[in-house]
Structures are given as C-alpha cells and as structure tokens.
N, C-alpha and C. Protein backbone atom coordinates (compact mmCIF):
# COMPACT_ATOMS: atom_id res chain seq x y z
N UNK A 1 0.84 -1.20 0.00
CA UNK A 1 0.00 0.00 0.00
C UNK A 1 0.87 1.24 0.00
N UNK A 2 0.69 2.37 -0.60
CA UNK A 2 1.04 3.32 -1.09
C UNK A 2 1.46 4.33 0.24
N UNK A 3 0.75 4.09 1.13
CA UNK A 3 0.82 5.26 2.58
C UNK A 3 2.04 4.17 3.61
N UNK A 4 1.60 2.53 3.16
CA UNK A 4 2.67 2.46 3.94
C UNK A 4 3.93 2.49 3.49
N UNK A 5 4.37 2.63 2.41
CA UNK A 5 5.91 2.94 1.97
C UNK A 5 6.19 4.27 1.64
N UNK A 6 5.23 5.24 2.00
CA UNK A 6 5.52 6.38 2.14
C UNK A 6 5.90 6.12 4.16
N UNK A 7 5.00 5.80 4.65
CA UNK A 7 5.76 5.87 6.36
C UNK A 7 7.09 5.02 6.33
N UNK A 8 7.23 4.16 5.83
CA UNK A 8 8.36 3.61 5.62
C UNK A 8 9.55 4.48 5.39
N UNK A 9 9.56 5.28 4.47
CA UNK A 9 10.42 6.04 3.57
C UNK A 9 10.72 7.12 5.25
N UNK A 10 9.52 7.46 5.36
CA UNK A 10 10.01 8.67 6.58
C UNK A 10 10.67 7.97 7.69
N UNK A 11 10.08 6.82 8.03
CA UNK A 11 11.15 6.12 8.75
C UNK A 11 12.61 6.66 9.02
N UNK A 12 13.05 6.51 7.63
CA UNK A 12 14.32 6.14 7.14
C UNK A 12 14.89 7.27 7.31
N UNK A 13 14.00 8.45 7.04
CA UNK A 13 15.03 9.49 7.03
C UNK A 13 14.66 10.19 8.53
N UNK A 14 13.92 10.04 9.18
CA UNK A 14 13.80 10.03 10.06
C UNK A 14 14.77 9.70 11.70
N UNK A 15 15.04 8.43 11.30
CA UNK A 15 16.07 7.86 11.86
C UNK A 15 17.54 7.74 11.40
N UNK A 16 17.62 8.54 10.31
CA UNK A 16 19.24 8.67 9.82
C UNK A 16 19.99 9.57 10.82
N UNK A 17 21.33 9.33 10.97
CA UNK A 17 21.90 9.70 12.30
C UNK A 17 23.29 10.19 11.80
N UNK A 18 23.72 10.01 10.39
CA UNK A 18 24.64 11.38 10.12
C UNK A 18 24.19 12.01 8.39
N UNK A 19 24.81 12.83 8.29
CA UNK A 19 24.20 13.44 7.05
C UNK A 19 24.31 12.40 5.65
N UNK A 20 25.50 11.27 5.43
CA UNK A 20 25.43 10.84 4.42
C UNK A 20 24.14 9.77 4.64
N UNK A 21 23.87 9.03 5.92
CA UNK A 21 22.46 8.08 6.00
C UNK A 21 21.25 8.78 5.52
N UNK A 22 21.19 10.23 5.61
CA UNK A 22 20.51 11.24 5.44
C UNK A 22 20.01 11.56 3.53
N UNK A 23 21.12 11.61 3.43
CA UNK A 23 21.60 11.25 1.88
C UNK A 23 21.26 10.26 1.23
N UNK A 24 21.38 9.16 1.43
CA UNK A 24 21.50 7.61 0.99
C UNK A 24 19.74 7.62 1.22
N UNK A 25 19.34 7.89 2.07
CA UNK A 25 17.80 7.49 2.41
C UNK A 25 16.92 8.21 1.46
N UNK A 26 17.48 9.51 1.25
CA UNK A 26 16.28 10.34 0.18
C UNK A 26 16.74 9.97 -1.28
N UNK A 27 17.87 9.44 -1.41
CA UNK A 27 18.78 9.15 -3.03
C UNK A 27 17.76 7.81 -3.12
N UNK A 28 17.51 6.59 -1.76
CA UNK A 28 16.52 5.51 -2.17
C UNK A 28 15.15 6.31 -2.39
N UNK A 29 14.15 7.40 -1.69
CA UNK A 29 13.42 7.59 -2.01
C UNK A 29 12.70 8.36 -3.11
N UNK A 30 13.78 9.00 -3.51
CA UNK A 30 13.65 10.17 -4.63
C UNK A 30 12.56 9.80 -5.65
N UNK A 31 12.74 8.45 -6.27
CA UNK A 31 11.87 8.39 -7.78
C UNK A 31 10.40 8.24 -6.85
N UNK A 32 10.33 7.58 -5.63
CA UNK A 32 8.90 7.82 -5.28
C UNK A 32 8.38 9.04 -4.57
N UNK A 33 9.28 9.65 -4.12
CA UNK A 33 8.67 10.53 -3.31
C UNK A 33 7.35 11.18 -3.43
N UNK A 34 7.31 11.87 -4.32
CA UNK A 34 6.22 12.95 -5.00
C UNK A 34 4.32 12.51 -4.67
N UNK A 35 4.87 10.61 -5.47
CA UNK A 35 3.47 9.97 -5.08
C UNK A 35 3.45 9.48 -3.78
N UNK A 36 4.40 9.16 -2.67
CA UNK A 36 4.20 8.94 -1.67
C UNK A 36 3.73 10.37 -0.18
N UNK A 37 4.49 11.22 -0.54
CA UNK A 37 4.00 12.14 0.04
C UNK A 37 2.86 12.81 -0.01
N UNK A 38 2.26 12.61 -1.68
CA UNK A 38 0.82 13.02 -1.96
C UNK A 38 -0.45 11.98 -0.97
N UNK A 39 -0.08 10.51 -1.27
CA UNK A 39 -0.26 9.75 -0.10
C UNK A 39 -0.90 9.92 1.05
N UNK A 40 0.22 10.67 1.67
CA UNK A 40 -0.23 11.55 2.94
C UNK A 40 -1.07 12.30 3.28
N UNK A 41 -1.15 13.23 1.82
CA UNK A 41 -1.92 14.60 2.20
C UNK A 41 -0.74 15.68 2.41
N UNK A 42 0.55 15.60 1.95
CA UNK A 42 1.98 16.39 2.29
C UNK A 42 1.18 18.04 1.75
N UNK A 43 1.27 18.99 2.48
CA UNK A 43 0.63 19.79 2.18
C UNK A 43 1.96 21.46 2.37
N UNK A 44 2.67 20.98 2.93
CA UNK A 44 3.77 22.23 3.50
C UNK A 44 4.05 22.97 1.98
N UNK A 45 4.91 21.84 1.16
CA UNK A 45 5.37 22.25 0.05
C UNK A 45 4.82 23.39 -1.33
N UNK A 46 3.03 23.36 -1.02
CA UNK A 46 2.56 24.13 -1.38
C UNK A 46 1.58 25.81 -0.63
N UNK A 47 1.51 25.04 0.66
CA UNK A 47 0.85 25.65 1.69
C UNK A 47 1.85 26.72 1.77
N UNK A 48 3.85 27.13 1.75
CA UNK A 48 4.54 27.83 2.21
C UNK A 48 4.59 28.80 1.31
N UNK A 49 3.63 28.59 -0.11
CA UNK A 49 3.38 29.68 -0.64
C UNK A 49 2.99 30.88 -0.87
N UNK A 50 1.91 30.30 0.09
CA UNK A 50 0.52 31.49 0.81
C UNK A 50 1.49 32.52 1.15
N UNK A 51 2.79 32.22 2.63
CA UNK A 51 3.49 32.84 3.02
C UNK A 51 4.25 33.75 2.18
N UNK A 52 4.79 32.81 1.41
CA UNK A 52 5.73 34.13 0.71
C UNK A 52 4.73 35.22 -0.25
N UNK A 53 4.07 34.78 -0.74
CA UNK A 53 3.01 35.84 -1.15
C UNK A 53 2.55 36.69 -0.69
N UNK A 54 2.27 36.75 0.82
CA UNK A 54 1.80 37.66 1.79
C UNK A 54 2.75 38.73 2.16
N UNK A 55 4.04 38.41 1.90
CA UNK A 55 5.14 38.81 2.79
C UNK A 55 6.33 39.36 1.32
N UNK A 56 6.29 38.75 0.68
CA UNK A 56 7.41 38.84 -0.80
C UNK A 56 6.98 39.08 -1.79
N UNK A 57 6.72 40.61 -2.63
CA UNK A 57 6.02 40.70 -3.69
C UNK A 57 6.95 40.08 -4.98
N UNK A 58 6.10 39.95 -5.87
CA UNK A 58 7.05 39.36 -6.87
C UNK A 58 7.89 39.89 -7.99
N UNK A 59 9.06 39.40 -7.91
CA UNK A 59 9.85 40.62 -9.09
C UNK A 59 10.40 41.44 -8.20
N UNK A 60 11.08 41.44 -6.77
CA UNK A 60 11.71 42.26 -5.97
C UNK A 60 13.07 41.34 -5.88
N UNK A 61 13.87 40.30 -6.68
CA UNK A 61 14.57 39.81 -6.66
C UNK A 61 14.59 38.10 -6.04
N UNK A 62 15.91 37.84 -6.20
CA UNK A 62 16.23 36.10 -6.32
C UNK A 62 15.58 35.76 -4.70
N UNK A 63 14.80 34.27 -5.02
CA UNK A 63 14.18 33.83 -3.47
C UNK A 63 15.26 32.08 -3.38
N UNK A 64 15.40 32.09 -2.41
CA UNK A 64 15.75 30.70 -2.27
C UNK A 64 14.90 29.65 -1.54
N UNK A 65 15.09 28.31 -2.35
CA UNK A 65 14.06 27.21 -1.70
C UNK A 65 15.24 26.67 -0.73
N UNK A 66 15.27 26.42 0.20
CA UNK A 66 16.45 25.83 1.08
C UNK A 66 15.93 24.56 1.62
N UNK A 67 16.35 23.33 1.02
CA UNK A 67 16.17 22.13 0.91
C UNK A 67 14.90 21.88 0.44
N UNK A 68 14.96 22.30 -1.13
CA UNK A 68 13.95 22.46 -2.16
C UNK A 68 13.75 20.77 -2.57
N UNK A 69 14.27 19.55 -1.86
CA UNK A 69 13.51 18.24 -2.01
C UNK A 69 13.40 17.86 -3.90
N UNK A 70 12.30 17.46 -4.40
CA UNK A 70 11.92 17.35 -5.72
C UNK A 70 11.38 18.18 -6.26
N UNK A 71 11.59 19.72 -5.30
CA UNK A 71 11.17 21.06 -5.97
C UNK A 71 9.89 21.10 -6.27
N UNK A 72 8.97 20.84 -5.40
CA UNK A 72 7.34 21.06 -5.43
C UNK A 72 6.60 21.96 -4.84
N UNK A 73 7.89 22.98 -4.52
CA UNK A 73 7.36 24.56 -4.31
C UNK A 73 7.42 25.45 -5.36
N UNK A 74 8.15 24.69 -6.12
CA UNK A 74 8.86 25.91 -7.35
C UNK A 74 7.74 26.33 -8.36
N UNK A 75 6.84 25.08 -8.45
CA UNK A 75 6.01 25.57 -10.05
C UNK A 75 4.85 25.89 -9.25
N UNK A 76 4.70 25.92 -7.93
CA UNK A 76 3.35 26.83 -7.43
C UNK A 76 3.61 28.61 -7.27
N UNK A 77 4.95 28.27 -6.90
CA UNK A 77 5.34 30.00 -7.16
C UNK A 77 5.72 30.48 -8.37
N UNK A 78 6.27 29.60 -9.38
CA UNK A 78 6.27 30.36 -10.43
C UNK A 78 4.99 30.66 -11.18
N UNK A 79 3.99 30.06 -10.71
CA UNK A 79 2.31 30.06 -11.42
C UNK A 79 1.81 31.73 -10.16
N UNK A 80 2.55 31.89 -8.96
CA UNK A 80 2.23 33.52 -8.97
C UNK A 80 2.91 34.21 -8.96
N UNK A 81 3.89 34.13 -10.30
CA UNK A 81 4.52 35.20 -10.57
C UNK A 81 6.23 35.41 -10.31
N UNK A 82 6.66 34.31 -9.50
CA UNK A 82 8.36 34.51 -8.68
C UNK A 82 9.11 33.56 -9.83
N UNK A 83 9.80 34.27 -10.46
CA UNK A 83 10.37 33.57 -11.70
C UNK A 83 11.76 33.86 -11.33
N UNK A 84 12.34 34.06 -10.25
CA UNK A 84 13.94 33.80 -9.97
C UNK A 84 13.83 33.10 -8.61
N UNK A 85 14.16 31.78 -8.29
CA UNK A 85 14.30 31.12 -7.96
C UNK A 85 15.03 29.90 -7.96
N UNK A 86 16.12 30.19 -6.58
CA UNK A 86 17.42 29.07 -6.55
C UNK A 86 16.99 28.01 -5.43
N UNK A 87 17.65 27.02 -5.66
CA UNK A 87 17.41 25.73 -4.72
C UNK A 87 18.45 24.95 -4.27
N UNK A 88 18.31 24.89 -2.99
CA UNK A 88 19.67 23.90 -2.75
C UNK A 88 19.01 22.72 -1.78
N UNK A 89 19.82 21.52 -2.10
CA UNK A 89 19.33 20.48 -1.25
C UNK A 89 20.71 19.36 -0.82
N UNK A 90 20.59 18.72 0.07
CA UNK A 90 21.95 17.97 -0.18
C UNK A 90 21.77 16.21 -0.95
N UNK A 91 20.52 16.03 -1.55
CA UNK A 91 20.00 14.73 -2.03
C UNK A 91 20.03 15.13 -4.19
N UNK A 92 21.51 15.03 -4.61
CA UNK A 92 21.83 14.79 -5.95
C UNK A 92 20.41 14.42 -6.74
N UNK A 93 19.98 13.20 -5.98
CA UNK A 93 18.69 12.48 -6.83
C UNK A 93 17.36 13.69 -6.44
N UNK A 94 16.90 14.09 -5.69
CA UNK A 94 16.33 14.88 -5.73
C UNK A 94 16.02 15.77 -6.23
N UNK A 95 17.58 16.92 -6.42
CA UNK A 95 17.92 17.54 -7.23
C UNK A 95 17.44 17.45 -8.52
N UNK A 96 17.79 16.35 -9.30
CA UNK A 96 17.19 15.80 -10.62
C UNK A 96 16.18 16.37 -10.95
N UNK A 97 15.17 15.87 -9.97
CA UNK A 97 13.47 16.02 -10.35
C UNK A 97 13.12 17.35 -10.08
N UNK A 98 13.94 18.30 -9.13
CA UNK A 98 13.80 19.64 -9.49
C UNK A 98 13.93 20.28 -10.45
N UNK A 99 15.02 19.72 -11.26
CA UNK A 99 15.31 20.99 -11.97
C UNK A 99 14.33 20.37 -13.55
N UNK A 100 14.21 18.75 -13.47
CA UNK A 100 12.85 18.43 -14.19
C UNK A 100 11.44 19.31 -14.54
N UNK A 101 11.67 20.16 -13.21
CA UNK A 101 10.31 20.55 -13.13
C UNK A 101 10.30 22.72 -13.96
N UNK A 102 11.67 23.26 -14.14
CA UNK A 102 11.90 24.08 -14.81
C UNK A 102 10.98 25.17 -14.04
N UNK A 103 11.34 25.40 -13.19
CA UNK A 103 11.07 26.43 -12.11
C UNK A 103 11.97 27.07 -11.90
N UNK A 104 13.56 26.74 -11.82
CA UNK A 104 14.05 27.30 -10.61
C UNK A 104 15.66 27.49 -11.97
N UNK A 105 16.27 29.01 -11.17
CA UNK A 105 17.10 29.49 -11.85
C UNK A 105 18.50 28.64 -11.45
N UNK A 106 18.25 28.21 -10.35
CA UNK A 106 19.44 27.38 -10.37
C UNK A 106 19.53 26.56 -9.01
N UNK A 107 20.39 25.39 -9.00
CA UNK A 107 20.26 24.69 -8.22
C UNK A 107 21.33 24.24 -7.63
N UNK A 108 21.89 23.63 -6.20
CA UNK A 108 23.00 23.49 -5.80
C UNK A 108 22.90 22.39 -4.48
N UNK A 109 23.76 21.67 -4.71
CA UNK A 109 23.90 20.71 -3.70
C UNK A 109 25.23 20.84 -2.46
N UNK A 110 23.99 21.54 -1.16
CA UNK A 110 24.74 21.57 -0.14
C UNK A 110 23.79 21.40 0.94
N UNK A 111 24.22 20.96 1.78
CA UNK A 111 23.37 21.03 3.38
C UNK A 111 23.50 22.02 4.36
N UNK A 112 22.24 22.26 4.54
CA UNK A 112 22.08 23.58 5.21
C UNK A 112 23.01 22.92 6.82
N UNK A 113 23.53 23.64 7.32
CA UNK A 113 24.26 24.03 8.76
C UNK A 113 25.66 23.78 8.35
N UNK A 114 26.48 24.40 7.22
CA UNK A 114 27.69 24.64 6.94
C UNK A 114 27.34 26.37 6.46
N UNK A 115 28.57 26.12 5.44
CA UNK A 115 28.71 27.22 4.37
C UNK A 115 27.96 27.31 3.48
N UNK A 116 27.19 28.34 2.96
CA UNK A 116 26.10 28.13 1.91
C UNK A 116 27.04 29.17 0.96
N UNK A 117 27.10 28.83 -0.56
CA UNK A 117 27.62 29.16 -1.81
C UNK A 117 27.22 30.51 -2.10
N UNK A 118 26.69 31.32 -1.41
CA UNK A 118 26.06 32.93 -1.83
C UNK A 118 26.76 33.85 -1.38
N UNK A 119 26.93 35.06 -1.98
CA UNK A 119 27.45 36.30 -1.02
C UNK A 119 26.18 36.93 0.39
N UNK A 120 27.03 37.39 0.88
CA UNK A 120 26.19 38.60 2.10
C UNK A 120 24.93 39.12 1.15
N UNK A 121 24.03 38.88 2.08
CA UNK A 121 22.60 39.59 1.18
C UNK A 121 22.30 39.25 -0.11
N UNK A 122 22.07 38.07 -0.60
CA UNK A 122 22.41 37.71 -2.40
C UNK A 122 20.76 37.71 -2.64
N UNK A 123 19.73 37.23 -1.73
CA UNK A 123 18.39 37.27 -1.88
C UNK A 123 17.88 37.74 -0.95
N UNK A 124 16.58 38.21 -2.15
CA UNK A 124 15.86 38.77 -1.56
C UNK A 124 14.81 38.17 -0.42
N UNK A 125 14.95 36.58 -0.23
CA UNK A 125 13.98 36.36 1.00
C UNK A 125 14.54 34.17 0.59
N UNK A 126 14.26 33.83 1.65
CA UNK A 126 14.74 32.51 1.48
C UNK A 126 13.13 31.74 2.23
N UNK A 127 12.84 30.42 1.52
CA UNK A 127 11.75 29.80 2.18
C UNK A 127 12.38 28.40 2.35
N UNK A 128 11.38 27.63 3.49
CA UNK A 128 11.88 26.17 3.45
C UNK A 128 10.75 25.60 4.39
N UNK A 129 10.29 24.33 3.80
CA UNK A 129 9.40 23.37 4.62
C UNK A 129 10.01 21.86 4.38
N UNK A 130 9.99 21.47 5.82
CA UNK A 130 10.07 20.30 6.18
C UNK A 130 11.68 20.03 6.11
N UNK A 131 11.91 20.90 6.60
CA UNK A 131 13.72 20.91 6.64
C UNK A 131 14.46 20.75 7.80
N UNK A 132 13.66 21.61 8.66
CA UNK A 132 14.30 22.10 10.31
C UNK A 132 12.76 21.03 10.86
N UNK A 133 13.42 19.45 10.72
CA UNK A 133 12.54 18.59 11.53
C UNK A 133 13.64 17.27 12.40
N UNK A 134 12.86 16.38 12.35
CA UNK A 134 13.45 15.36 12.98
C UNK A 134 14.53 14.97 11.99
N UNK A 135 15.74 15.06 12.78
CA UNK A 135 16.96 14.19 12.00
C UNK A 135 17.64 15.03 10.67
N UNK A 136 17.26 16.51 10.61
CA UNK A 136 17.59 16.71 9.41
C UNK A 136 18.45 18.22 9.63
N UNK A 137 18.35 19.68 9.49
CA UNK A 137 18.56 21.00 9.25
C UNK A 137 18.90 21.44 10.52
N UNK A 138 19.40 21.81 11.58
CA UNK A 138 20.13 22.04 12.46
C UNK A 138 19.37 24.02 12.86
N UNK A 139 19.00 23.68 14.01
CA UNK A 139 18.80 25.30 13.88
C UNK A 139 19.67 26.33 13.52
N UNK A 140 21.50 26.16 13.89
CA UNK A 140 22.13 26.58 13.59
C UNK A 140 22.32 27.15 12.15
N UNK A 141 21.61 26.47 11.03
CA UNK A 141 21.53 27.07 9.69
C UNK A 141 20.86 28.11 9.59
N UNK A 142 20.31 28.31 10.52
CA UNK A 142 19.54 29.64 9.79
C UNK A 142 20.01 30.81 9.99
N UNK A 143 21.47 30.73 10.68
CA UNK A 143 22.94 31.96 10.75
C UNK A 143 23.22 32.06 8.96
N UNK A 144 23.40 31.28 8.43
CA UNK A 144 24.08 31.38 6.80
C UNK A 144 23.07 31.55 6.41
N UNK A 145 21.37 30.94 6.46
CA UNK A 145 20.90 31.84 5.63
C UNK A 145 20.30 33.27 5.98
N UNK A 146 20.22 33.44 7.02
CA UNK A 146 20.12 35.37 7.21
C UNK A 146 21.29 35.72 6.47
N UNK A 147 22.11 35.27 6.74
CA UNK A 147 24.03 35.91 6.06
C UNK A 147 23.58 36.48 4.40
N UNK A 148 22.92 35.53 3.84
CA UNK A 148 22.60 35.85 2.57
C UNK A 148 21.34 36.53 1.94
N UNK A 149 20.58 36.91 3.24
CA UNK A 149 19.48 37.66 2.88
C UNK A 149 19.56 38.79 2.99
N UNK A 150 19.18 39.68 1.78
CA UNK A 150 19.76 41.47 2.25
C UNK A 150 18.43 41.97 3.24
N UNK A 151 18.91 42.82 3.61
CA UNK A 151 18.24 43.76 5.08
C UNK A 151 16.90 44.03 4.24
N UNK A 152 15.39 43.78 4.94
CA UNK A 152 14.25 43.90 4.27
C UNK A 152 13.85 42.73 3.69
N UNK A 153 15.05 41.88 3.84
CA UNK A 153 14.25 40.68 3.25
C UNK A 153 13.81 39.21 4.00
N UNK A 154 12.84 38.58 3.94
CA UNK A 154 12.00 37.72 4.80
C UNK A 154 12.90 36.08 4.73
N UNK A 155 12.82 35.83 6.19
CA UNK A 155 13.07 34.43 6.15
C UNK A 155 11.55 33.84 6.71
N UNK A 156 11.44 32.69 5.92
CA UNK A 156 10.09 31.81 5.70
C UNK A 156 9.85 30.64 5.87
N UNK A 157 9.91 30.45 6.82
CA UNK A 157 9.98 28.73 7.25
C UNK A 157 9.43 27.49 8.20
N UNK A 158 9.06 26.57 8.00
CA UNK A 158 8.34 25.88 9.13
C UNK A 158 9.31 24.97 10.16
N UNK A 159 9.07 24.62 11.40
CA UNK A 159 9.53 24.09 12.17
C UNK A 159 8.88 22.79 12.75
N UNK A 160 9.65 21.71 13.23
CA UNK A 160 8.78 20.78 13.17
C UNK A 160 8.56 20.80 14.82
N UNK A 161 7.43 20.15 15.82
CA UNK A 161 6.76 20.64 16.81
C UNK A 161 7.88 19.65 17.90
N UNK A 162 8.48 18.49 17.14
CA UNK A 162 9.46 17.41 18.18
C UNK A 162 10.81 18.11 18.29
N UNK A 163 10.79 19.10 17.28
CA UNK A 163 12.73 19.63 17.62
C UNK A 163 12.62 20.71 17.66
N UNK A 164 11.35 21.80 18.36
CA UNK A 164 11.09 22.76 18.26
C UNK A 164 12.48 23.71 19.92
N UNK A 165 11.55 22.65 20.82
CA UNK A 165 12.14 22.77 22.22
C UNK A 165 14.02 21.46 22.20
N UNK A 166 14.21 20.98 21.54
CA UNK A 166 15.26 20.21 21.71
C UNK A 166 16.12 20.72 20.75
N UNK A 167 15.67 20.91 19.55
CA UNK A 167 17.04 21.68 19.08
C UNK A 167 16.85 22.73 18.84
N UNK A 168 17.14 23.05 19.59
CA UNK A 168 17.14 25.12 20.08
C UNK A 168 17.15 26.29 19.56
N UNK A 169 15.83 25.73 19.23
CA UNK A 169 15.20 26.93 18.15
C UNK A 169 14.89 28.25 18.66
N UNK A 170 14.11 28.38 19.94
CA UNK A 170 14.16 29.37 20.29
C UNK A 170 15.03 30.43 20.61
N UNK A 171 16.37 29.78 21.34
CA UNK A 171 17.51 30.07 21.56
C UNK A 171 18.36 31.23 20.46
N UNK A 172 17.84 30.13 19.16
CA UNK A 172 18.53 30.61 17.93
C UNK A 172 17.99 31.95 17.37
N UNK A 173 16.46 32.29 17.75
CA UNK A 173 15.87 33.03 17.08
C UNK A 173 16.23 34.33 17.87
N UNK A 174 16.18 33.81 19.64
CA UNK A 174 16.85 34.94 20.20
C UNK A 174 17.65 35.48 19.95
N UNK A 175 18.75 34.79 19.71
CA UNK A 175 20.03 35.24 19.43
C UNK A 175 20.63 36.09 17.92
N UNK A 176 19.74 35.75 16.97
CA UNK A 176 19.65 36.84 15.41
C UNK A 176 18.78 37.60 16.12
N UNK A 177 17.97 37.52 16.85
CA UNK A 177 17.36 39.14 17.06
C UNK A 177 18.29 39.76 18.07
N UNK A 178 17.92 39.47 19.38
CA UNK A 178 19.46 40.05 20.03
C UNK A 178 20.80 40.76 19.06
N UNK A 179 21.17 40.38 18.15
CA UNK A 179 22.31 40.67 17.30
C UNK A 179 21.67 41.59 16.70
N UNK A 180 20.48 41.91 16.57
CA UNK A 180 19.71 42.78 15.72
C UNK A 180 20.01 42.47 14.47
N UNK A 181 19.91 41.03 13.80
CA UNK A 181 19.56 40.56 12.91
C UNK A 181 18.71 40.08 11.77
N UNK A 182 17.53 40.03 12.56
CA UNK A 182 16.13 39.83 12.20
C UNK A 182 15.24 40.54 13.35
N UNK A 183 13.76 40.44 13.12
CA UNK A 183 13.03 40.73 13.71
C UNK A 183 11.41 39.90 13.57
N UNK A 184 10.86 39.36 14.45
CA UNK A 184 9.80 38.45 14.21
C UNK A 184 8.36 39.46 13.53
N UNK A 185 7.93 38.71 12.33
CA UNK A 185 7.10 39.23 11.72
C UNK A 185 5.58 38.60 11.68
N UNK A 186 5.67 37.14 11.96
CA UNK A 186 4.55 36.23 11.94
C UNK A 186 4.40 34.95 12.47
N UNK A 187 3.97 34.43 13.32
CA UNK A 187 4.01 32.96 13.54
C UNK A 187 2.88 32.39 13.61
N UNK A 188 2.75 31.37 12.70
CA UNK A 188 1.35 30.75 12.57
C UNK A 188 1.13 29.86 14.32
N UNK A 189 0.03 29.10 14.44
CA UNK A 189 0.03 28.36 15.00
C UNK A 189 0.48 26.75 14.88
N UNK A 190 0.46 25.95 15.72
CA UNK A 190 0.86 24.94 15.24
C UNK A 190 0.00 23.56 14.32
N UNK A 191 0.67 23.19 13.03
CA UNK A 191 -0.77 22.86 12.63
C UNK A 191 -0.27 21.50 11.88
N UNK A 192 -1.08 21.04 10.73
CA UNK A 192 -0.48 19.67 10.82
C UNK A 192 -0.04 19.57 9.13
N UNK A 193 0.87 19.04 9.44
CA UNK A 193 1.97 18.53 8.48
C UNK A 193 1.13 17.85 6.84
N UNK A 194 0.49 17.04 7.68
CA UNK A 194 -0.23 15.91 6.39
C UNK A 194 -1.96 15.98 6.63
N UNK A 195 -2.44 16.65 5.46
CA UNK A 195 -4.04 16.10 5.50
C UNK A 195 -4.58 14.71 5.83
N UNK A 196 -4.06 13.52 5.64
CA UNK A 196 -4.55 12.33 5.24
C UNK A 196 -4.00 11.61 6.61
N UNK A 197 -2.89 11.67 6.89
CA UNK A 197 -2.28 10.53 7.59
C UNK A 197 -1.30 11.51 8.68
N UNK A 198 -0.52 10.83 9.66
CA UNK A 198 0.67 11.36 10.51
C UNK A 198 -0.51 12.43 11.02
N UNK A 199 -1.70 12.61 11.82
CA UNK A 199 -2.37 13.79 12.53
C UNK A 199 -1.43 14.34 13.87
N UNK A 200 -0.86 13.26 14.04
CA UNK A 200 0.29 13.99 15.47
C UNK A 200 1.09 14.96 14.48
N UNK A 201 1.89 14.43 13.66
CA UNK A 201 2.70 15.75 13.44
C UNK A 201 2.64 17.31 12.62
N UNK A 202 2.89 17.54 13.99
CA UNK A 202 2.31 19.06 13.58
C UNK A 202 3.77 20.27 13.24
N UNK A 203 3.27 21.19 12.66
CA UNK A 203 4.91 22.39 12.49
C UNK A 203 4.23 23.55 12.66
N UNK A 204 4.91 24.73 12.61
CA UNK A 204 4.96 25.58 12.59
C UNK A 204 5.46 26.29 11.94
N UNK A 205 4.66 27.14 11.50
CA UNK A 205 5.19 28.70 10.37
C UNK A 205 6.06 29.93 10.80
N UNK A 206 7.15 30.70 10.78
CA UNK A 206 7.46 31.29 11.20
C UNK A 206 8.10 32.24 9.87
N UNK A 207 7.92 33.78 10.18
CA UNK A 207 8.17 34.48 9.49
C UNK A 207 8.90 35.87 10.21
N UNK A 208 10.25 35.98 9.73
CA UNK A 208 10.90 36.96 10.03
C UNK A 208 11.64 37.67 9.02
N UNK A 209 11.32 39.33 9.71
CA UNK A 209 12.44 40.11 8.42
C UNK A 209 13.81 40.49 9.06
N UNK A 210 14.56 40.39 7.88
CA UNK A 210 16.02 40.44 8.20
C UNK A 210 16.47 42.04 8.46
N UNK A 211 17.23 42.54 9.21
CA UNK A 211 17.52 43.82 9.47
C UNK A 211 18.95 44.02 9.65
C-alpha cells in the first residue's frame, strides 16, 4: 500500500543519524517521493506559498528554496509570478526532479548548517518546509541563511513541533534578534503537516524580516 511505503520512507530518514544516511535514504526515495508524500496529504510544500506571497512581492529579486527536495514549491510560485528562484538540497537524486520541473534558476547541492555558496545579502527572502525537523537542518543554519538575505528581506519557514524545544530553536531566534539581525514578523500556530495521515505531526510557520 502506497501510505505504507511512504511511512516507511520517513522512517528512514527520520532515523538517519549522520548526514550521508541522510543522503542515501532520500537518493533511495527520490523516484517515489512525489506519489508517496501526496499519499499523505503532504501539504507544506505548497501551503509555504501562501506565506511568501503575503510577505514577498514578486519581481523584488532572487528567493531561495532551502532544501527544495523534488522542488514542489517551485512551479506553485512560479504560477504567482516569482520567476527567480534558486534551490539547494543535499540529495543529488532529488535535485534531478527539481530541476525536471523548470522552475528554478538554479540549483546546488549543499546542506544547510555549513557554508552556503552565496554572497552577504544575495536574496531577496529565502523559504523552506520540512527541513528544520526530525533528523535533518540544524537550527544553527539559519545563521548562513540570514548571512545571505539582504536587510528587508524575509526568512520563511516551518519548524517541526518534536525539535522545536530540543534543538534550540528558540535560543537561535533569540540570538539573530538580540544581534539585531532579524526581527519576528509572523508565527502561525501549530498545525499539521499531512491532510490524510501522521495527525500527530504538527509544524509551525514562522516568518521573520532580516535587518
């Protein structure tokens, strides 16, 4: 059945415990992903659109998808209008089916909580769902990507509700504002991940502008 090798698949990456298991698990899931997550009811990938729309008019410069997956944010935003759009992910096979999908101006394979390939301020606003969850994006990344967002421009992203309090998110957010780095602009409530299936897991929206 179709939902259970989609839970299967999350399993896997779920429980990967350094970045290449991390790797290896989405490189096995890649050719299914798309129909397994639909499966679910996977709803982030298009839902984080609403956000940037509200918050990022279009044609104010380059947005980044930050662990843009099989890139199934890209052709909902380019259908309102955001036609510069870069993506980085650290899953090669993934990659693939992004740039399949002819959305996105360019694409790059790295994992968020290092060095990210951009100058100081290079975009105008960065988005990401289902990244900063179990087993995967490190709160610590979201230092490199403010680094690359110029002043005025929005970081857009969901958080997952199990590594919200454990990997120290709050901490982190304090600490770019403290620096007077950002400033909090929006936070949804906490809500759920998948229409269909997984009703425990829930994330959160968070929206801040960079200063």
């Amino acid at each position: 059945m179709i939902i259970d090798k989609a839970n299967a698949a999350l399993d896997a990456v779920y429980t990967a415990d350094t970045p290449e298991a991390l790797a290896q698990a989405y490189a096995a899931w890649a050719a299914t992903y798309d129909s397994e997550t639909a499966s679910l009811g996977y709803l982030l990938p298009f839902l984080i659109a609403a956000w940037v729309a509200r918050h990022v008019p279009s044609g104010e410069g380059p947005l980044l998808d930050a662990g843009c997956g099989t890139g199934l944010s890209g052709p909902s935003l380019k259908a309102l209008g955001y036609h510069d759009i870069a993506g980085l992910d650290l899953s090669a096979e993934m990659l693939d089916i992004a740039g399949s999908r002819q959305a996105y101006s360019e694409l790059k394979q790295v994992m968020l909580g290092g060095p990210l390939p951009w100058p100081d301020g290079y975009f105008r606003g960065f988005f990401s769902t289902g990244v900063f969850t179990i087993s995967h994006a490190p709160a610590s990344g979201l230092h490199e990507l403010v680094r690359i967002t110029r002043k005025g421009g929005h970081a857009i992203f969901t958080v997952r509700d199990q590594v919200f309090a454990s990997g120290g998110f709050q901490a982190t957010f304090d600490e770019l504002e403290q620096a007077k780095k950002w400033r909090p602009v929006e936070e949804s409530p906490w809500f759920r991940c998948y229409a269909i299936a997984e009703p425990e897991a829930l994330v959160k929206t968070f929206v801040f502008e960079v200063v």
